[in-house]
C-alpha atoms as a PDB file:
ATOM      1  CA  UNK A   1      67.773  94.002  82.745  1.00  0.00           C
ATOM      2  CA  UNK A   2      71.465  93.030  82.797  1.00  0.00           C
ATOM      3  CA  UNK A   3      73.735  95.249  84.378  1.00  0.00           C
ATOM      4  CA  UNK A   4      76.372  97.139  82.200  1.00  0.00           C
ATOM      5  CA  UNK A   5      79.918  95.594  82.547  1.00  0.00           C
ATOM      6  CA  UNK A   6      82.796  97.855  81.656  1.00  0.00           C
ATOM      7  CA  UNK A   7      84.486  96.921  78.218  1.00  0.00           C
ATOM      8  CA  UNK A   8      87.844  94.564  79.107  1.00  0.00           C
ATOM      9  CA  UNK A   9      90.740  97.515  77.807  1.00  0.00           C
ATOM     10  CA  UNK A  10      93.302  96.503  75.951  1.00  0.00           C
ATOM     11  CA  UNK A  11      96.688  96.160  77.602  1.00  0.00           C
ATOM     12  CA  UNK A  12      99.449  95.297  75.971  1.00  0.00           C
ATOM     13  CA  UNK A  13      97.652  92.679  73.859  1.00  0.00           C
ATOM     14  CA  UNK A  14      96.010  91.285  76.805  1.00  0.00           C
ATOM     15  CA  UNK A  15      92.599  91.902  77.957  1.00  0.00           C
ATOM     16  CA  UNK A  16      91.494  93.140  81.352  1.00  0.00           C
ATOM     17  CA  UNK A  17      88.090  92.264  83.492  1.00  0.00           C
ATOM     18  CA  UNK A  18      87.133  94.279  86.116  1.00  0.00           C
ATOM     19  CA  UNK A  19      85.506  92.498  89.076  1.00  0.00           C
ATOM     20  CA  UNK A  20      82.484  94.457  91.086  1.00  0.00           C
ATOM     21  CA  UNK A  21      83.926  95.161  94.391  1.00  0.00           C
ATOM     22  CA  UNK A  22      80.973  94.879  96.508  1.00  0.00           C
ATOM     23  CA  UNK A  23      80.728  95.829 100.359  1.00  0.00           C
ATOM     24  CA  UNK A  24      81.136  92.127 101.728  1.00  0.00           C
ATOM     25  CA  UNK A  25      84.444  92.243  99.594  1.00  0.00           C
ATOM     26  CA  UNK A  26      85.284  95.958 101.301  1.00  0.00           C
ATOM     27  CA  UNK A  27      83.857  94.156 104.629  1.00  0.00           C
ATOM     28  CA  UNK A  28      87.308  91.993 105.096  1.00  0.00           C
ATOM     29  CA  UNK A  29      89.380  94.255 104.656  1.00  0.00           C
ATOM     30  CA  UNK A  30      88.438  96.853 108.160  1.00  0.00           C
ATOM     31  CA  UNK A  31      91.050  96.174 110.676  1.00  0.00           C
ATOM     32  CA  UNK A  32      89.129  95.901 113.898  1.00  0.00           C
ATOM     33  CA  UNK A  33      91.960  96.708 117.130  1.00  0.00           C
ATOM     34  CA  UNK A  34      92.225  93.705 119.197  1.00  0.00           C
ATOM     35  CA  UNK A  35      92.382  94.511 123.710  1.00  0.00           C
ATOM     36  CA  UNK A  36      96.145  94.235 123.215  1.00  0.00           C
ATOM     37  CA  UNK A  37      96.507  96.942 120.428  1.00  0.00           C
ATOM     38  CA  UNK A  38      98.473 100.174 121.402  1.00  0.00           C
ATOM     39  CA  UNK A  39      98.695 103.253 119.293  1.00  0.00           C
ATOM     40  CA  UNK A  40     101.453 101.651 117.290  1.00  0.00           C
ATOM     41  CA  UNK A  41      99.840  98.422 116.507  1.00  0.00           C
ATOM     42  CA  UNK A  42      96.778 100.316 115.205  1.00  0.00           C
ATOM     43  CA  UNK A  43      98.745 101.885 112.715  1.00  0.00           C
ATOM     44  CA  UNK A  44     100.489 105.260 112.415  1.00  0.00           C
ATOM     45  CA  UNK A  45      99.781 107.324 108.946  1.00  0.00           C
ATOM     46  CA  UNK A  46     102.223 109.971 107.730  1.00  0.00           C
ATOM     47  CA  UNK A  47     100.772 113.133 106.072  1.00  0.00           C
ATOM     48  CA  UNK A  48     102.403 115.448 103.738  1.00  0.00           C
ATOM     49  CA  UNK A  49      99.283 117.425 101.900  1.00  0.00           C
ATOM     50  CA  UNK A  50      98.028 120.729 101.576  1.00  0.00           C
ATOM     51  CA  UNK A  51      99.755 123.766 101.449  1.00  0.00           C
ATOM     52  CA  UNK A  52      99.220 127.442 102.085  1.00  0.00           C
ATOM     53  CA  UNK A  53      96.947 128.023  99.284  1.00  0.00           C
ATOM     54  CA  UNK A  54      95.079 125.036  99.966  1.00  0.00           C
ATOM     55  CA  UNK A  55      95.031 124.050 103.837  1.00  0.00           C
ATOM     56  CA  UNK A  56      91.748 122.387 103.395  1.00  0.00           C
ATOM     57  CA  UNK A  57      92.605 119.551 101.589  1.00  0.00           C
ATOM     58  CA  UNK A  58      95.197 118.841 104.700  1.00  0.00           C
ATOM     59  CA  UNK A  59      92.149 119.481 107.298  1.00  0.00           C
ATOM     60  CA  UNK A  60      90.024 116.920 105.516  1.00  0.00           C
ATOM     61  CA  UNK A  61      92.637 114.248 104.195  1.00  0.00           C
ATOM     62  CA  UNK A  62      93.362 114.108 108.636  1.00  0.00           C
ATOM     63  CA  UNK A  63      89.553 114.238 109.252  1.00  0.00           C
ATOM     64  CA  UNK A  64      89.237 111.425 107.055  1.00  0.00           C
ATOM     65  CA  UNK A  65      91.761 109.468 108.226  1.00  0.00           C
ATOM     66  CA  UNK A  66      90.773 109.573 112.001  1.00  0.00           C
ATOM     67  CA  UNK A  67      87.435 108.727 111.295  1.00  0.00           C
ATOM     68  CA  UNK A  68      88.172 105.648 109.399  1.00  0.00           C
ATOM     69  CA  UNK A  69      90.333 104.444 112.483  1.00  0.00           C
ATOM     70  CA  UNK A  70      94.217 105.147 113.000  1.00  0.00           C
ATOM     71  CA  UNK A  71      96.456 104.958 116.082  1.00  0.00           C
ATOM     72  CA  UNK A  72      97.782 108.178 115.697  1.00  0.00           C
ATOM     73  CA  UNK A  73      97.929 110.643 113.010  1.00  0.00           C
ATOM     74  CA  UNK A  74     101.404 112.803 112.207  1.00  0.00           C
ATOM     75  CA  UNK A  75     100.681 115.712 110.063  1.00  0.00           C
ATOM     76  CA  UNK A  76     103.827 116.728 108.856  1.00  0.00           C
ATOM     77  CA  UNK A  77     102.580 119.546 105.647  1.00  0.00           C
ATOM     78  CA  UNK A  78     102.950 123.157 105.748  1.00  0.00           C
ATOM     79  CA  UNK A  79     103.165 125.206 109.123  1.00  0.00           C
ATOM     80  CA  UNK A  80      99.365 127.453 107.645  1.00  0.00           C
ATOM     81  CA  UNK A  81      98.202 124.181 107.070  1.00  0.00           C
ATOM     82  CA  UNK A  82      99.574 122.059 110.127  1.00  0.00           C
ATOM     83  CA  UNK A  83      97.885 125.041 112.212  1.00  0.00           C
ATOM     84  CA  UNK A  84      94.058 124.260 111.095  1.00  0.00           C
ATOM     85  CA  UNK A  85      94.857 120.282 111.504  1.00  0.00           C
ATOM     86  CA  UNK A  86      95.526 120.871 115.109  1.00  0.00           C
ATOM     87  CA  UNK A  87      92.952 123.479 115.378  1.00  0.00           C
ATOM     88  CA  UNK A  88      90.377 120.757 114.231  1.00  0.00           C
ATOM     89  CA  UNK A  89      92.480 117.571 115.595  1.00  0.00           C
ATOM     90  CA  UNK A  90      94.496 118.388 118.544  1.00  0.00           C
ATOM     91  CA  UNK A  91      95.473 114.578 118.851  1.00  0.00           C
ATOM     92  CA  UNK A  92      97.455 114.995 115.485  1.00  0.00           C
ATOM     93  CA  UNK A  93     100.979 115.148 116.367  1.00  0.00           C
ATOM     94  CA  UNK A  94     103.014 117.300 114.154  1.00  0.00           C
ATOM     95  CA  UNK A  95     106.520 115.837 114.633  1.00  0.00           C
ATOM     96  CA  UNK A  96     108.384 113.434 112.618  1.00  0.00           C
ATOM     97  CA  UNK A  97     109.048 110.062 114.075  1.00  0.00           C
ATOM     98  CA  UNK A  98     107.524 106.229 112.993  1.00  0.00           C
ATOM     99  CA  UNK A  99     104.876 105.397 110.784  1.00  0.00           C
ATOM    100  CA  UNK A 100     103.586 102.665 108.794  1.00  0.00           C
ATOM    101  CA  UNK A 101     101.884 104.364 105.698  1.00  0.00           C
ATOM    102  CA  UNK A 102     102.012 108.103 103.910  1.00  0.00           C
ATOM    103  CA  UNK A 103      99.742 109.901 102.296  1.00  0.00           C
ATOM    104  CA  UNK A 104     101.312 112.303  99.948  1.00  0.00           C
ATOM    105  CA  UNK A 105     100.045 115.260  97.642  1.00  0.00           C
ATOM    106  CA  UNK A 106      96.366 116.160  98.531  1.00  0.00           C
ATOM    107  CA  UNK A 107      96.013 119.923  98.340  1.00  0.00           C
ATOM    108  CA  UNK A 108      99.484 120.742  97.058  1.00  0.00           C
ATOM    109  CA  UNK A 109     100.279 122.320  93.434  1.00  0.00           C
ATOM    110  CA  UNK A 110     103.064 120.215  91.883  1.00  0.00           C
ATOM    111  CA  UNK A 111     104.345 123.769  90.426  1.00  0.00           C
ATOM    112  CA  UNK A 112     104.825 125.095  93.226  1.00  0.00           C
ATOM    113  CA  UNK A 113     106.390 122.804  95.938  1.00  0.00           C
ATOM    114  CA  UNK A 114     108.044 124.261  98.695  1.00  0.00           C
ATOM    115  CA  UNK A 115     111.434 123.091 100.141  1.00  0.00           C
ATOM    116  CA  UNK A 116     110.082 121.431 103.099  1.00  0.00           C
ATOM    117  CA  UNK A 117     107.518 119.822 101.072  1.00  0.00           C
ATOM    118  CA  UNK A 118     110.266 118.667  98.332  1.00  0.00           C
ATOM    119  CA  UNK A 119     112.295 117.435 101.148  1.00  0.00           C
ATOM    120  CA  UNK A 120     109.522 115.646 102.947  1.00  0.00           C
ATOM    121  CA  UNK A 121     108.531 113.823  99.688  1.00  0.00           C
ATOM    122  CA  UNK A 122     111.977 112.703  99.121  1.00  0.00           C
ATOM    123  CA  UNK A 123     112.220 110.980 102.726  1.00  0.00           C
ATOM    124  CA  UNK A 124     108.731 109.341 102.309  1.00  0.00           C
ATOM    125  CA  UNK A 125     109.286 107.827  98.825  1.00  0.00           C
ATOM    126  CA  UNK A 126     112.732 106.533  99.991  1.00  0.00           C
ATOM    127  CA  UNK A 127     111.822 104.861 103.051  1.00  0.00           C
ATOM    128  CA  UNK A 128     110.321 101.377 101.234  1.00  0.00           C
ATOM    129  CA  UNK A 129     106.893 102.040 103.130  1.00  0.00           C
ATOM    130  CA  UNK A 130     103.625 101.925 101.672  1.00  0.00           C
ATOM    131  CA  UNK A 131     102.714 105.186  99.675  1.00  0.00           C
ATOM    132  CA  UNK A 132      99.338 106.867  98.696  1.00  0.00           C
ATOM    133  CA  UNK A 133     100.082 108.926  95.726  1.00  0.00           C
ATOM    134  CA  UNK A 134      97.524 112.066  95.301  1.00  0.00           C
ATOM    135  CA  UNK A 135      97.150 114.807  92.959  1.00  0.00           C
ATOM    136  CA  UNK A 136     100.829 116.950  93.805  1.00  0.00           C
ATOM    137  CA  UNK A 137     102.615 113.574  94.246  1.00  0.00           C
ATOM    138  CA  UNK A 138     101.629 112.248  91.206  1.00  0.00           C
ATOM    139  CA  UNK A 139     104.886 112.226  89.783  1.00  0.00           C
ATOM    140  CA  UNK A 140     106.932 110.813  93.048  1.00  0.00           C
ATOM    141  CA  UNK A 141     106.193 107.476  91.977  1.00  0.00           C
ATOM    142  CA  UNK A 142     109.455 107.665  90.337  1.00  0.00           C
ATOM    143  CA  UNK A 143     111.140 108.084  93.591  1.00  0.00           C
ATOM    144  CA  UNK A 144     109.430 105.517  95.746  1.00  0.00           C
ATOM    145  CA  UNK A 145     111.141 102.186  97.031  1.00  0.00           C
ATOM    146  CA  UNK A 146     108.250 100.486  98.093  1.00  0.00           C
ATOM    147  CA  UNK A 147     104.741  99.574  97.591  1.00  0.00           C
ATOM    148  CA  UNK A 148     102.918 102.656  95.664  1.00  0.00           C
ATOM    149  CA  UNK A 149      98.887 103.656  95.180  1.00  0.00           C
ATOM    150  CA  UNK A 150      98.096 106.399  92.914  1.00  0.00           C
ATOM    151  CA  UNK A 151      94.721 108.217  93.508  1.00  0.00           C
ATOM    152  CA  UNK A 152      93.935 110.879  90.252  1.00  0.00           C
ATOM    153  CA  UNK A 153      91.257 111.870  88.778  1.00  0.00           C
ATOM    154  CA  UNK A 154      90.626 111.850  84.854  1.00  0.00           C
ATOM    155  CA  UNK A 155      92.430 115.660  84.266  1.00  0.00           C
ATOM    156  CA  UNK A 156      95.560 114.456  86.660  1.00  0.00           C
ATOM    157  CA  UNK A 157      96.123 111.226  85.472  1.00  0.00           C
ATOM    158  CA  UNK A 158      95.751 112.819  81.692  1.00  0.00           C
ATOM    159  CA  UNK A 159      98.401 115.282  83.079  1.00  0.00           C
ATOM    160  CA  UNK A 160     101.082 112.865  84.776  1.00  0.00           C
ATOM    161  CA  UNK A 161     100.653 110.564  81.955  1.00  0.00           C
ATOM    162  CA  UNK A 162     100.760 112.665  78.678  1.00  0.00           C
ATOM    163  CA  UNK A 163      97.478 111.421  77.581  1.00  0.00           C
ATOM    164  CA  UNK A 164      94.388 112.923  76.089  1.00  0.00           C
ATOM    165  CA  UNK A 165      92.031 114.061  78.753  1.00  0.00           C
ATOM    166  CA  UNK A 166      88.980 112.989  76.122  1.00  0.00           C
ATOM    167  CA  UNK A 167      90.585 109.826  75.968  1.00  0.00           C
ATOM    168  CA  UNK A 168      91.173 109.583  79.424  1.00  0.00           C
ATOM    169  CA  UNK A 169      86.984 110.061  79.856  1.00  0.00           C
ATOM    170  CA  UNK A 170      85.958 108.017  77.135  1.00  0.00           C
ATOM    171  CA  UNK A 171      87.736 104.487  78.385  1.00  0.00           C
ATOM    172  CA  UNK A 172      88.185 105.051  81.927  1.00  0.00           C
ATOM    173  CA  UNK A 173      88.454 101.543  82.692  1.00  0.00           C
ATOM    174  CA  UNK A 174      91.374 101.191  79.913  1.00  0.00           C
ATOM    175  CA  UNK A 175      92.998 104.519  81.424  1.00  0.00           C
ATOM    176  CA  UNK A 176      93.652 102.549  84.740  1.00  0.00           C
ATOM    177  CA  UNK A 177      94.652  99.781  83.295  1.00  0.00           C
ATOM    178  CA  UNK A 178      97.387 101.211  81.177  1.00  0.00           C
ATOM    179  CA  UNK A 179      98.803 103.134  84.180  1.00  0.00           C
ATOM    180  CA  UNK A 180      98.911 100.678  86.292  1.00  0.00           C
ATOM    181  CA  UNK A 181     101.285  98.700  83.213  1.00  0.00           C
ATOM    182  CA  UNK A 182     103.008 101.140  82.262  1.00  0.00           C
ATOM    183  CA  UNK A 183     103.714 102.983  85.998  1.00  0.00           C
ATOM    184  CA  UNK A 184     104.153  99.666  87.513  1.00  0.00           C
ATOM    185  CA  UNK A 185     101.861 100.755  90.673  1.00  0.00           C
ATOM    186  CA  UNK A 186      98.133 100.343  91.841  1.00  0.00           C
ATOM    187  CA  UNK A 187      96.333 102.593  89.973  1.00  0.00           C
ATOM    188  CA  UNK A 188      92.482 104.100  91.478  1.00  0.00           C
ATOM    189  CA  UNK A 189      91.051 106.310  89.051  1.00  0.00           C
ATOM    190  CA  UNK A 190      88.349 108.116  90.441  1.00  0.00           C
ATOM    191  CA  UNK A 191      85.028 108.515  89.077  1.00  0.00           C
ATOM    192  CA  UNK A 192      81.114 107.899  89.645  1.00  0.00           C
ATOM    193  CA  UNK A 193      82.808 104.298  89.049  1.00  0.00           C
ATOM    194  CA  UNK A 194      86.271 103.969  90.491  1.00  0.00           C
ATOM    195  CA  UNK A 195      88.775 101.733  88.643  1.00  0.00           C
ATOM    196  CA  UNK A 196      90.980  99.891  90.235  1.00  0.00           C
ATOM    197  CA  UNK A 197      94.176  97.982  88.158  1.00  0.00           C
ATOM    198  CA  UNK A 198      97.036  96.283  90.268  1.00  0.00           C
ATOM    199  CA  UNK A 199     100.713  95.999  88.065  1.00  0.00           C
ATOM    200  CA  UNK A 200      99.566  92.090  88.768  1.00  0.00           C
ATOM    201  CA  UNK A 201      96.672  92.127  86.466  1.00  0.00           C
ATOM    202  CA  UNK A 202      93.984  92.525  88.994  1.00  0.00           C
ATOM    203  CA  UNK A 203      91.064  94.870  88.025  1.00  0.00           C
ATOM    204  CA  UNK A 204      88.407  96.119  90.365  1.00  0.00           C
ATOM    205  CA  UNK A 205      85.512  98.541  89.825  1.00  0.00           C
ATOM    206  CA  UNK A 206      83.419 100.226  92.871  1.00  0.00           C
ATOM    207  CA  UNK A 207      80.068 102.038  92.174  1.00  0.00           C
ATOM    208  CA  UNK A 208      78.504 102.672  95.446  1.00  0.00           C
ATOM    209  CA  UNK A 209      78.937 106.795  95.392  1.00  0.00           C
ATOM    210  CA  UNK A 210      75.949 108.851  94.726  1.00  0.00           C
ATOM    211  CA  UNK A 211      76.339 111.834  91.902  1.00  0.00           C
ATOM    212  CA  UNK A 212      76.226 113.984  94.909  1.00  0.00           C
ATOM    213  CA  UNK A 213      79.501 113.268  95.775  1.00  0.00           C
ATOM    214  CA  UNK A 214      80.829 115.246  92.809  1.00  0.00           C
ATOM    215  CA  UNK A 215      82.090 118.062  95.057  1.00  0.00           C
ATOM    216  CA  UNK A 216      85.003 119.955  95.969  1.00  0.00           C
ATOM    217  CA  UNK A 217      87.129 117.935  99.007  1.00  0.00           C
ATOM    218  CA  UNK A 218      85.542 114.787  97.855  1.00  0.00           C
ATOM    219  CA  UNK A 219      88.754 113.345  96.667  1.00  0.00           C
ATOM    220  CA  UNK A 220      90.903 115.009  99.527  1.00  0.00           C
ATOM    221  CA  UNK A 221      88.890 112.662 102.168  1.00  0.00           C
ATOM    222  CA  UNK A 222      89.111 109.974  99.758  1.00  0.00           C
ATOM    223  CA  UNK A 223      92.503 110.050  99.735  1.00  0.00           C
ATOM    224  CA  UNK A 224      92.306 110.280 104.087  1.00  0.00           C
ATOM    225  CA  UNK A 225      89.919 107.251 104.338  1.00  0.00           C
ATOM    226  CA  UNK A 226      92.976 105.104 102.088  1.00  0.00           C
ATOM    227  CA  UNK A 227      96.011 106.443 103.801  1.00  0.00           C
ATOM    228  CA  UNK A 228      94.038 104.807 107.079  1.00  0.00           C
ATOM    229  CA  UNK A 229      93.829 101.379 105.570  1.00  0.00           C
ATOM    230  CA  UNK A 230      96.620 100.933 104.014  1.00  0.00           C
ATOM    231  CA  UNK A 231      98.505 101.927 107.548  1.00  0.00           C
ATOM    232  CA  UNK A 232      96.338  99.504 109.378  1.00  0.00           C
ATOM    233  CA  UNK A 233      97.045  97.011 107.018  1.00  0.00           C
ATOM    234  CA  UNK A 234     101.014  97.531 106.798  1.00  0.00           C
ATOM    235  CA  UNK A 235     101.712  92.874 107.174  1.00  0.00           C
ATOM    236  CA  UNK A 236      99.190  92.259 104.624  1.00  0.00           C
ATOM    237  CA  UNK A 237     100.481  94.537 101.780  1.00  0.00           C
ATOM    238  CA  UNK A 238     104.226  93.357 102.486  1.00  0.00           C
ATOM    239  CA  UNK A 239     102.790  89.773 102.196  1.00  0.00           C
ATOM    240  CA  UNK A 240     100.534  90.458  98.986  1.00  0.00           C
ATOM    241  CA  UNK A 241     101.497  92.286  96.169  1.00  0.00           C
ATOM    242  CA  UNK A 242      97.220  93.018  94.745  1.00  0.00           C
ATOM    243  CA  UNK A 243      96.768  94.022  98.789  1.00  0.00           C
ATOM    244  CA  UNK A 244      96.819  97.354  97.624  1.00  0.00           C
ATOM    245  CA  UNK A 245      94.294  96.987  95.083  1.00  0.00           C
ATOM    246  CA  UNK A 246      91.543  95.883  97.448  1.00  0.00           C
ATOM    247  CA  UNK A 247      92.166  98.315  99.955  1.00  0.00           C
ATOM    248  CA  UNK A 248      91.879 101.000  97.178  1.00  0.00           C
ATOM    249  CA  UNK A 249      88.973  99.618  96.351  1.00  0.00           C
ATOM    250  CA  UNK A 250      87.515  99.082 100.025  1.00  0.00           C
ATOM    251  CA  UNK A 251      88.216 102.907 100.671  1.00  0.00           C
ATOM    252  CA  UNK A 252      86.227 103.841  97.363  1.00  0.00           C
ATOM    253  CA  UNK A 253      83.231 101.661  99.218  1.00  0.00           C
ATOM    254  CA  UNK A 254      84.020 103.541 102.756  1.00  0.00           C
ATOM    255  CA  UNK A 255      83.664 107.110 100.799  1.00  0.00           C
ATOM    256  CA  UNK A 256      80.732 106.071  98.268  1.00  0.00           C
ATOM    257  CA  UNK A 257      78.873 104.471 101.304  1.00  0.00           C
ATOM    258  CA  UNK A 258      79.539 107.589 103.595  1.00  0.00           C
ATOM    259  CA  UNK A 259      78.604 109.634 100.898  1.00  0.00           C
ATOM    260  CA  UNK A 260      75.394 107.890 100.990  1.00  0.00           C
ATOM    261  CA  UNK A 261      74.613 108.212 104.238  1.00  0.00           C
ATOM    262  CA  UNK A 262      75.035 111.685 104.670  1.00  0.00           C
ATOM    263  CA  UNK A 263      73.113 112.530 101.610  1.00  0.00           C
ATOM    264  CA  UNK A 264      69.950 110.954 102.426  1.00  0.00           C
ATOM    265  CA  UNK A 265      69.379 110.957  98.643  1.00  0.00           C
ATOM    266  CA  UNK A 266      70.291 115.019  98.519  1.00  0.00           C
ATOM    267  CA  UNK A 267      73.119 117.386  98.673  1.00  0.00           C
ATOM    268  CA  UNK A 268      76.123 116.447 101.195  1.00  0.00           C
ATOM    269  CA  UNK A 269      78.886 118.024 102.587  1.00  0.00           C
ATOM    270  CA  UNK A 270      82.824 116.530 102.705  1.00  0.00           C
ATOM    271  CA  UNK A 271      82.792 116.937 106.384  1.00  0.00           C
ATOM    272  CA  UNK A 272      79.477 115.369 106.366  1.00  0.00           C
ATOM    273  CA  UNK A 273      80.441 112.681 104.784  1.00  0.00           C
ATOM    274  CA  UNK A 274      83.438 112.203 107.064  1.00  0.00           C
ATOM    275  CA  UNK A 275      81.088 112.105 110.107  1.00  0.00           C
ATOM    276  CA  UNK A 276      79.505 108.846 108.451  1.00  0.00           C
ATOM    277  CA  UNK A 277      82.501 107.307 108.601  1.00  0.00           C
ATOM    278  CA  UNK A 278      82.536 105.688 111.912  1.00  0.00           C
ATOM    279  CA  UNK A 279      79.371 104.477 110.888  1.00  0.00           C
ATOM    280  CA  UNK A 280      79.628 103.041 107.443  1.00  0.00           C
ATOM    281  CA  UNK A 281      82.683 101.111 108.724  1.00  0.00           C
ATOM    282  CA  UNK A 282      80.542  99.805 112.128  1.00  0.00           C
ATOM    283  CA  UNK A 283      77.729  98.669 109.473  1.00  0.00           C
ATOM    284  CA  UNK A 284      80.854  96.735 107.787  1.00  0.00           C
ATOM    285  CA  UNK A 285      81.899  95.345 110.386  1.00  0.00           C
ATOM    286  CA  UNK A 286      78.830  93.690 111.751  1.00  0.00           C
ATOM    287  CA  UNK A 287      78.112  92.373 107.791  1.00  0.00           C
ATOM    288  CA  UNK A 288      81.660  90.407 108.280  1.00  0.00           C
ATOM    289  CA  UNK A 289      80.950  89.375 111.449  1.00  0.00           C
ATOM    290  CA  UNK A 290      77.757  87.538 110.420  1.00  0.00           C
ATOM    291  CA  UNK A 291      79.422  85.713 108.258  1.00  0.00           C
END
């Protein structure tokens, strides 16, 4: 039987292929510290999610991210929030200071952004570093100066863009595609199948998720598991503009992987799923090495 391919959307007049993203591809793209590395080298991520009514996105997003391999962590969200981070992370640091990647938004209600939040957004975007866009920083993408990832799902990205949430579901592949055109930014669109379009023209599609993933938090260590690559991968993004787009699409083969292995082919937790982490990306590693 031959597999289904995704119809090429329509984008401005110009069709767009997706390209399988398979975990060989995701395989190059783990940065593996070298005897040298410090704490700095390794990569520093910035955090700016959850918020008093939802502190567990912020617990999980930092979960995420340690697991998938960071130098250090600096949580820098609410104070409720910042409290269960260090509860479950005491190696989080909680002051500003550098970093090489942010993760903004998981966990936070766009409505109802606090001043420290507002004010912590505004220093990220401007600061010409990579960016992870989720769900309350959807719309900061108008602020940013440098490289930006968005990570919605079909309601948020029907929200931040004005669209149809039907239509949204019904061309998924299209959705991501006209984003990523119109926003000018790396667009993942998250999904049983997770769309990937690059500004560039580059279109990638990841699949290896289980339906069991379809549960509250998913998309918060999603968004964790991303913000880790993209810091660890700071040189390669500055010297590639669809860099990006394949570490999107790596972390979407972390998580679905993960996912996997936690399930067992049944019902899985988020934190579960973090505590594959270490593992899935080990199991990556050793495929690139053998190469």
């Amino acid at each position: 039987m031959r597999p289904t391919v995704a119809r090429p959307p329509i984008v401005n007049g110009m069709t767009r292929d997706y390209t399988p993203w398979t975990p060989d591809d995701a395989a190059a793209w783990i940065a593996v510290p070298r005897e040298d590395d410090d704490k700095y080298r390794r990569g520093v991520l910035g955090m700016v999610t959850g918020s008093d009514q939802y502190p567990g996105a912020a617990v999980l997003g930092a979960e995420a991210a340690l697991h998938t391999g960071l130098g250090m962590l600096r949580y820098l969200g609410p104070e409720r929030a910042a409290s269960f981070v260090l509860q479950r992370r005491p190696e989080a640091v909680t002051s500003p200071g550098r970093v090489q990647a942010w993760l903004l938004g998981s966990g936070i209600d766009p409505s109802n952004l606090d001043g420290v939040t507002t004010d912590r957004f505004r220093v990220a975007a401007g600061s010409g570093l990579p960016i992870v866009l989720d769900a309350g920083a959807l719309e900061v993408r108008e602020q940013t100066s440098g490289p930006v990832v968005l990570t919605p799902h079909f309601r948020e990205l029907s929200k931040a863009a004005g669209w149809k949430l039907d239509e949204v579901a019904a061309d998924p592949a299209g959705a991501a595609a006209r984003a990523a055109d119109e926003w000018q930014a790396t667009v993942l669109l998250k999904g049983h199948r997770t769309y990937v379009a690059s500004p560039s023209g580059l279109g990638l599609v990841a699949s290896s998720a289980p339906s069991w993933l379809a549960t509250a938090g998913a998309g918060d260590a999603l968004g964790g598991i991303l913000g880790a690559l993209v810091a660890t991968h700071s040189d390669e993004i500055a010297n590639d503009e669809d860099a990006l787009a394949r570490l999107a699409a790596t972390a979407s083969v972390v998580h679905g992987l993960a996912a996997a292995r936690a399930s067992g082919g049944g019902p899985l937790t988020v934190l579960g799923l973090i505590e594959a982490v270490p593992a899935t990306i080990a199991g990556l590693v050793s495929r690139s090495g053998s190469r």
